[in-house]
Protein backbone atom coordinates (compact mmCIF):
# COMPACT_ATOMS: atom_id res chain seq x y z
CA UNK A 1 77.73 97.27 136.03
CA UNK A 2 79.77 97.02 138.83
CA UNK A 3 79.61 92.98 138.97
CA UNK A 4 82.89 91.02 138.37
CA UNK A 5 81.51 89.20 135.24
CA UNK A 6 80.40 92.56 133.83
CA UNK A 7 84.14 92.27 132.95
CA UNK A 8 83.83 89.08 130.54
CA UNK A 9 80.37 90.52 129.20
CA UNK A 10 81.14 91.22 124.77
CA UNK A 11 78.73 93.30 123.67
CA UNK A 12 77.06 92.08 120.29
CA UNK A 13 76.74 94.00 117.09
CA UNK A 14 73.12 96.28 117.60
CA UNK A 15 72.25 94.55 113.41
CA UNK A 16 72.13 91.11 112.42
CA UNK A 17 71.56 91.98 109.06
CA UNK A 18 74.69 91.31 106.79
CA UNK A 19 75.86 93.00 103.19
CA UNK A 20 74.55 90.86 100.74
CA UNK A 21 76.09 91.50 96.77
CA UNK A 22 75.95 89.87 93.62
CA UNK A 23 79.25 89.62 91.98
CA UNK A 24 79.71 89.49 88.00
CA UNK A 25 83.26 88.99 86.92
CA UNK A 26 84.36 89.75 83.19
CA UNK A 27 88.10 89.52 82.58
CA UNK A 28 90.02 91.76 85.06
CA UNK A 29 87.22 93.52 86.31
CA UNK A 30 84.85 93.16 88.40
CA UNK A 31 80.90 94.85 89.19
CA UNK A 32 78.43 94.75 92.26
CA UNK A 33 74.87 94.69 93.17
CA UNK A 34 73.49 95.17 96.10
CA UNK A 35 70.97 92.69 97.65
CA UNK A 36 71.29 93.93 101.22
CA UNK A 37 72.91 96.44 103.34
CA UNK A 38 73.99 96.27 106.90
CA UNK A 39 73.66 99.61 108.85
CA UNK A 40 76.64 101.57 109.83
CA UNK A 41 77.95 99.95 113.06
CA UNK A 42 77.78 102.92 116.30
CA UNK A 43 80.89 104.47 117.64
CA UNK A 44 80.04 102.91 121.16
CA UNK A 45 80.38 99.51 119.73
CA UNK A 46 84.57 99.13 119.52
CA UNK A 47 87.24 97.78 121.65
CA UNK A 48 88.27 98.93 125.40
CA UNK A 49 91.92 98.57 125.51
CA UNK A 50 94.92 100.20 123.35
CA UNK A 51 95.67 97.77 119.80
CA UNK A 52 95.90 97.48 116.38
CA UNK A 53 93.29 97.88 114.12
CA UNK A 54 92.42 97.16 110.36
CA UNK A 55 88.79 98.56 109.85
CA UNK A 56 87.55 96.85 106.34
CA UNK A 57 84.08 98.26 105.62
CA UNK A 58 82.62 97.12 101.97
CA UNK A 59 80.09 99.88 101.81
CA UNK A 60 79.33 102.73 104.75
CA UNK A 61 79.48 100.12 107.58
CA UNK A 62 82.44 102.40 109.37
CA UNK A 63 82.44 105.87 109.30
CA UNK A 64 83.92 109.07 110.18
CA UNK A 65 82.73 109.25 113.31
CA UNK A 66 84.19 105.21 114.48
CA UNK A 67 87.16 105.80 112.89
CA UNK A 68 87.77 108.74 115.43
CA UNK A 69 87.03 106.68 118.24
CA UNK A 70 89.50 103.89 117.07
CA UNK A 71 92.28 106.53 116.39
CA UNK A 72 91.90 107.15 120.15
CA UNK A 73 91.78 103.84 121.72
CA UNK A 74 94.43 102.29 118.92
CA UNK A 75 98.17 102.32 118.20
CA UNK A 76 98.06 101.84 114.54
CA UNK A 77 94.72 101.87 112.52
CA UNK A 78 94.86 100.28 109.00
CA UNK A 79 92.07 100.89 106.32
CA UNK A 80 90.57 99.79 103.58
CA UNK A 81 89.25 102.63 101.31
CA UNK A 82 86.57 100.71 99.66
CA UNK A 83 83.85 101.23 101.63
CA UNK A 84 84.09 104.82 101.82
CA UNK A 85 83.91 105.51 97.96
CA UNK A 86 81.09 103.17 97.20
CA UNK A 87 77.79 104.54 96.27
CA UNK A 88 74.58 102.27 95.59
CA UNK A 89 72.69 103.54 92.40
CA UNK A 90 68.79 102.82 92.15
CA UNK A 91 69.46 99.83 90.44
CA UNK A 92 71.18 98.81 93.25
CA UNK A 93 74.87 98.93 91.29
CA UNK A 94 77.86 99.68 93.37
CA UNK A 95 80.40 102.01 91.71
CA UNK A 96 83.30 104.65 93.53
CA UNK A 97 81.98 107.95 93.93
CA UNK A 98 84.58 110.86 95.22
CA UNK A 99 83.71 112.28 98.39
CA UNK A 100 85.02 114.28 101.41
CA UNK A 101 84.79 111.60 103.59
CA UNK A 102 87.23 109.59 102.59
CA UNK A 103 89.64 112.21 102.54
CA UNK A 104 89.05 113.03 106.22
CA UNK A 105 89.20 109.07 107.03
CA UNK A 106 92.42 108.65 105.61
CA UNK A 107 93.72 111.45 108.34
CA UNK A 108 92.74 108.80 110.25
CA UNK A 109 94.67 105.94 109.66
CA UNK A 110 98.38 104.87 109.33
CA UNK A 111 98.08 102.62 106.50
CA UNK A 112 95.33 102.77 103.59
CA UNK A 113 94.52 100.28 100.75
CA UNK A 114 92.80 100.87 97.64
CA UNK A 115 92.62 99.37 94.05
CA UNK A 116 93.16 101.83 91.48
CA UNK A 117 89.57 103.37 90.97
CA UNK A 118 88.88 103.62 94.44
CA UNK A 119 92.05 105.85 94.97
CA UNK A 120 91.29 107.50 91.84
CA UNK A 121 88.29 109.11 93.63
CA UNK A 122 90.09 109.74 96.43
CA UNK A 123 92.83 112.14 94.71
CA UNK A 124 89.16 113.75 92.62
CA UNK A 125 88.03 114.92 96.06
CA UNK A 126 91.38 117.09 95.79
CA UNK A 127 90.47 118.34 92.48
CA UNK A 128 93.85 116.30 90.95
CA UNK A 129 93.58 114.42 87.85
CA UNK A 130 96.61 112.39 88.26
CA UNK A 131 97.14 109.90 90.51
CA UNK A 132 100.47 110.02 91.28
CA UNK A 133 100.26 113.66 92.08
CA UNK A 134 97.31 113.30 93.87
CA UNK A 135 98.86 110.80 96.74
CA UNK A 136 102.12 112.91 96.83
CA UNK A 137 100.02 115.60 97.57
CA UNK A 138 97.97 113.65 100.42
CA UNK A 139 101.26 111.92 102.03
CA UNK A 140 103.42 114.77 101.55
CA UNK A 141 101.02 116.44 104.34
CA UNK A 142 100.40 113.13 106.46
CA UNK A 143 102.06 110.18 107.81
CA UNK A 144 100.13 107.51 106.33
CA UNK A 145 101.18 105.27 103.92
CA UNK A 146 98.74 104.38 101.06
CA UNK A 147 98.88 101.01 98.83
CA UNK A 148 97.20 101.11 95.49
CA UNK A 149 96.55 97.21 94.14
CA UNK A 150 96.96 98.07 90.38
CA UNK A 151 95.62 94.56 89.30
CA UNK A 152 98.11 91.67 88.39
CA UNK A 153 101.83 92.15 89.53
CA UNK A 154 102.07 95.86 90.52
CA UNK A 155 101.52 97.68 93.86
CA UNK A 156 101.54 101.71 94.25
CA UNK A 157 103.49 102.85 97.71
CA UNK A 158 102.86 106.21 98.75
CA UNK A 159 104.31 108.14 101.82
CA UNK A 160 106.27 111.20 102.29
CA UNK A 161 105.58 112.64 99.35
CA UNK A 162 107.32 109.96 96.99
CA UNK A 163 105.07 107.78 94.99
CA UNK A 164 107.10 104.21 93.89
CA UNK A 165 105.80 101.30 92.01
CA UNK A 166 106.70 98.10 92.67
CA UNK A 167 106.45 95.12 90.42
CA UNK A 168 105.86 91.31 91.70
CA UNK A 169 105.98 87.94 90.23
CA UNK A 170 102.74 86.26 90.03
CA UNK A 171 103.22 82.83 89.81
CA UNK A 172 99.37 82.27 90.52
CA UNK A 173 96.33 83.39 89.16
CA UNK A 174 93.53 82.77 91.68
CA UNK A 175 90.41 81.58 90.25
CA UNK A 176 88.28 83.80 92.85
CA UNK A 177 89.80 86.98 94.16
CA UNK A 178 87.04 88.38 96.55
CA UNK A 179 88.88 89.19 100.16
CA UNK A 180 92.70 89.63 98.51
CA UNK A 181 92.93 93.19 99.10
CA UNK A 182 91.64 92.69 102.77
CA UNK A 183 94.23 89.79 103.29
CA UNK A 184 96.79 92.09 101.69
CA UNK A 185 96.59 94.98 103.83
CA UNK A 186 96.39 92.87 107.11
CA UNK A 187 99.85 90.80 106.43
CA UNK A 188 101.13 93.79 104.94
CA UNK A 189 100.24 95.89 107.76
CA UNK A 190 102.26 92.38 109.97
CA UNK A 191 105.19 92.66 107.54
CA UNK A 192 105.40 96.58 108.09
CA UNK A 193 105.49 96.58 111.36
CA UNK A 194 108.06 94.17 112.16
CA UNK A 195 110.46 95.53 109.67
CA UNK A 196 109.57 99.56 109.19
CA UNK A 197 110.56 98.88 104.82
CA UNK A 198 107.65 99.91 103.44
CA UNK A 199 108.73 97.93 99.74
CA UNK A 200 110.13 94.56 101.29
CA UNK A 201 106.61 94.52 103.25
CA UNK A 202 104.83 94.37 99.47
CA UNK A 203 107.07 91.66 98.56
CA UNK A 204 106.55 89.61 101.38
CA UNK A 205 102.63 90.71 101.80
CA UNK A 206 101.94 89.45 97.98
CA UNK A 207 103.83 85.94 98.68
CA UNK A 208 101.28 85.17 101.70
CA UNK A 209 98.41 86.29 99.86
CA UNK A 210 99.24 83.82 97.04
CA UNK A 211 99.62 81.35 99.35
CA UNK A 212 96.40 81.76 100.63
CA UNK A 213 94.11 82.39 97.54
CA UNK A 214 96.37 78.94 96.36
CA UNK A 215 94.65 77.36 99.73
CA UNK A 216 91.74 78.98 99.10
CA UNK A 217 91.23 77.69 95.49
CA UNK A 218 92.07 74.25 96.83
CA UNK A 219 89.48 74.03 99.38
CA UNK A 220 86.29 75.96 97.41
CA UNK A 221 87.25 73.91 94.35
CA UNK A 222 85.04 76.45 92.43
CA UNK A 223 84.01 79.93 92.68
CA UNK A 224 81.10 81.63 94.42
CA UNK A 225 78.92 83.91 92.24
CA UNK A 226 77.68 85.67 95.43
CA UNK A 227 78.85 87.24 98.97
C-alpha cells in the first residue's frame, strides 16, 4: 500500500477468540482447566521497528517460529516459559509437559521466567534430574538469564553457568496471584536493564510487584475464580 495512511494502518490479531481457564487454588498451589483456546498468533503479525519485547504466552499462543521473527526485529526479547510447557489433557487439565521446544525458545530470548515446575521440565528435555545442574548446564552455553519464582520469598538466578538463590522479604501475601510472574519479569526485565546486577534487579522487581498485587487486592476487593 503505497498510500500515506497505509503508515498509521495496525493490523488486528487474525482470532478474536481468547484463552478461557478455570482456576482452583488449594494452599500454595494452583491447577487449570481449559474452557477455550486461542490459536497460535502468525509470525507476520509482530512489530516493524527494532524494541524490546516480553512475549507472555499462557498456552501455545507464541511459538518457535514468532519468537524467531522477534529475535530479528528486537533488541532484547524476554519470556515467559509457561506457555511452552503446558499441555491440555482430554479432560481439558493443564499440566507442564517437557518438550524440545522450549529448549530451542529459550535460545531465543535474553531473559526467561519460570516457576519451579515449569523449569523443571525444561532441564527434563536435557535428560538432568536436578535443577540446579540443569540451568548451569543451559546458561553455561547461552547468554540468557533465567528466573525461577520458587513460591513465597525465594527467586532462582541463572546465567553463566552459576546458579544463586536469593531470598526476599514478603511483607504481603496477595489474596489473588494470577499475572505476578508476568508483572515480575517485565519490571525485572526494567530493573535489569538500567542497572546490568542481575540480584539487585530481584530485589527491586519483587518490591513493585508487591506493590501492585497490594493495589490490586485493593481495587478487586475479592478474588476471581476464573480468567
Amino acid at each position: 500500500m503505497s498510500h500515506p495512511i497505509a503508515g498509521y494502518i495496525t493490523r488486528l490479531q487474525y482470532s478474536t477468540r481468547t484463552n478461557i481457564f478455570v482456576l482452583n487454588y488449594t494452599s500454595e498451589k494452583r491447577s487449570l482447566k481449559l474452557l477455550e483456546k486461542t490459536p497460535p498468533i502468525y509470525p507476520w503479525n509482530t512489530h516493524q521497528d527494532p524494541c524490546y519485547v516480553i512475549a507472555n504466552p499462557v498456552i501455545g499462543e507464541v511459538g518457535v517460529s514468532l519468537l524467531r521473527v522477534l529475535r530479528t526485529k528486537s533488541e532484547v526479547v524476554a519470556l515467559d516459559l509457561q506457555g511452552l510447557v503446558r499441555s491440555v489433557t482430554s479432560s481439558g487439565d493443564v499440566v507442564p509437559v517437557p518438550n524440545s521446544e522450549a529448549l530451542d525458545a529459550l535460545r531465543l530470548a535474553d531473559v526467561v521466567h519460570a516457576d519451579v515446575e515449569e523449569a523443571e521440565c525444561l532441564v527434563r528435555s536435557l535428560g538432568e534430574t536436578s535443577l540446579q545442574r540443569g540451568l548451569s548446564a543451559i546458561t553455561r552455553t547461552s547468554r540468557v538469564v533465567i528466573l525461577v519464582t520458587r513460591g513465597l520469598g525465594e527467586v532462582t538466578v541463572a546465567y553463566g553457568g552459576l546458579v544463586r538463590d536469593v531470598v526476599v522479604d514478603v511483607e504481603y501475601v496477595a489474596r489473588e496471584k494470577t499475572g505476578a510472574g508476568d508483572y515480575f519479569l517485565s519490571v525485572y526485565l526494567l530493573h535489569y536493564l538500567a542497572s546490568n546486577d542481575l540480584v539487585e534487579s530481584v530485589y527491586r522487581a519483587h518490591e513493585d510487584v508487591t506493590e501492585w498485587l497490594i493495589e490490586r487486592d485493593r481495587v478487586l476487593h475479592r478474588a476471581p475464580t476464573t480468567q
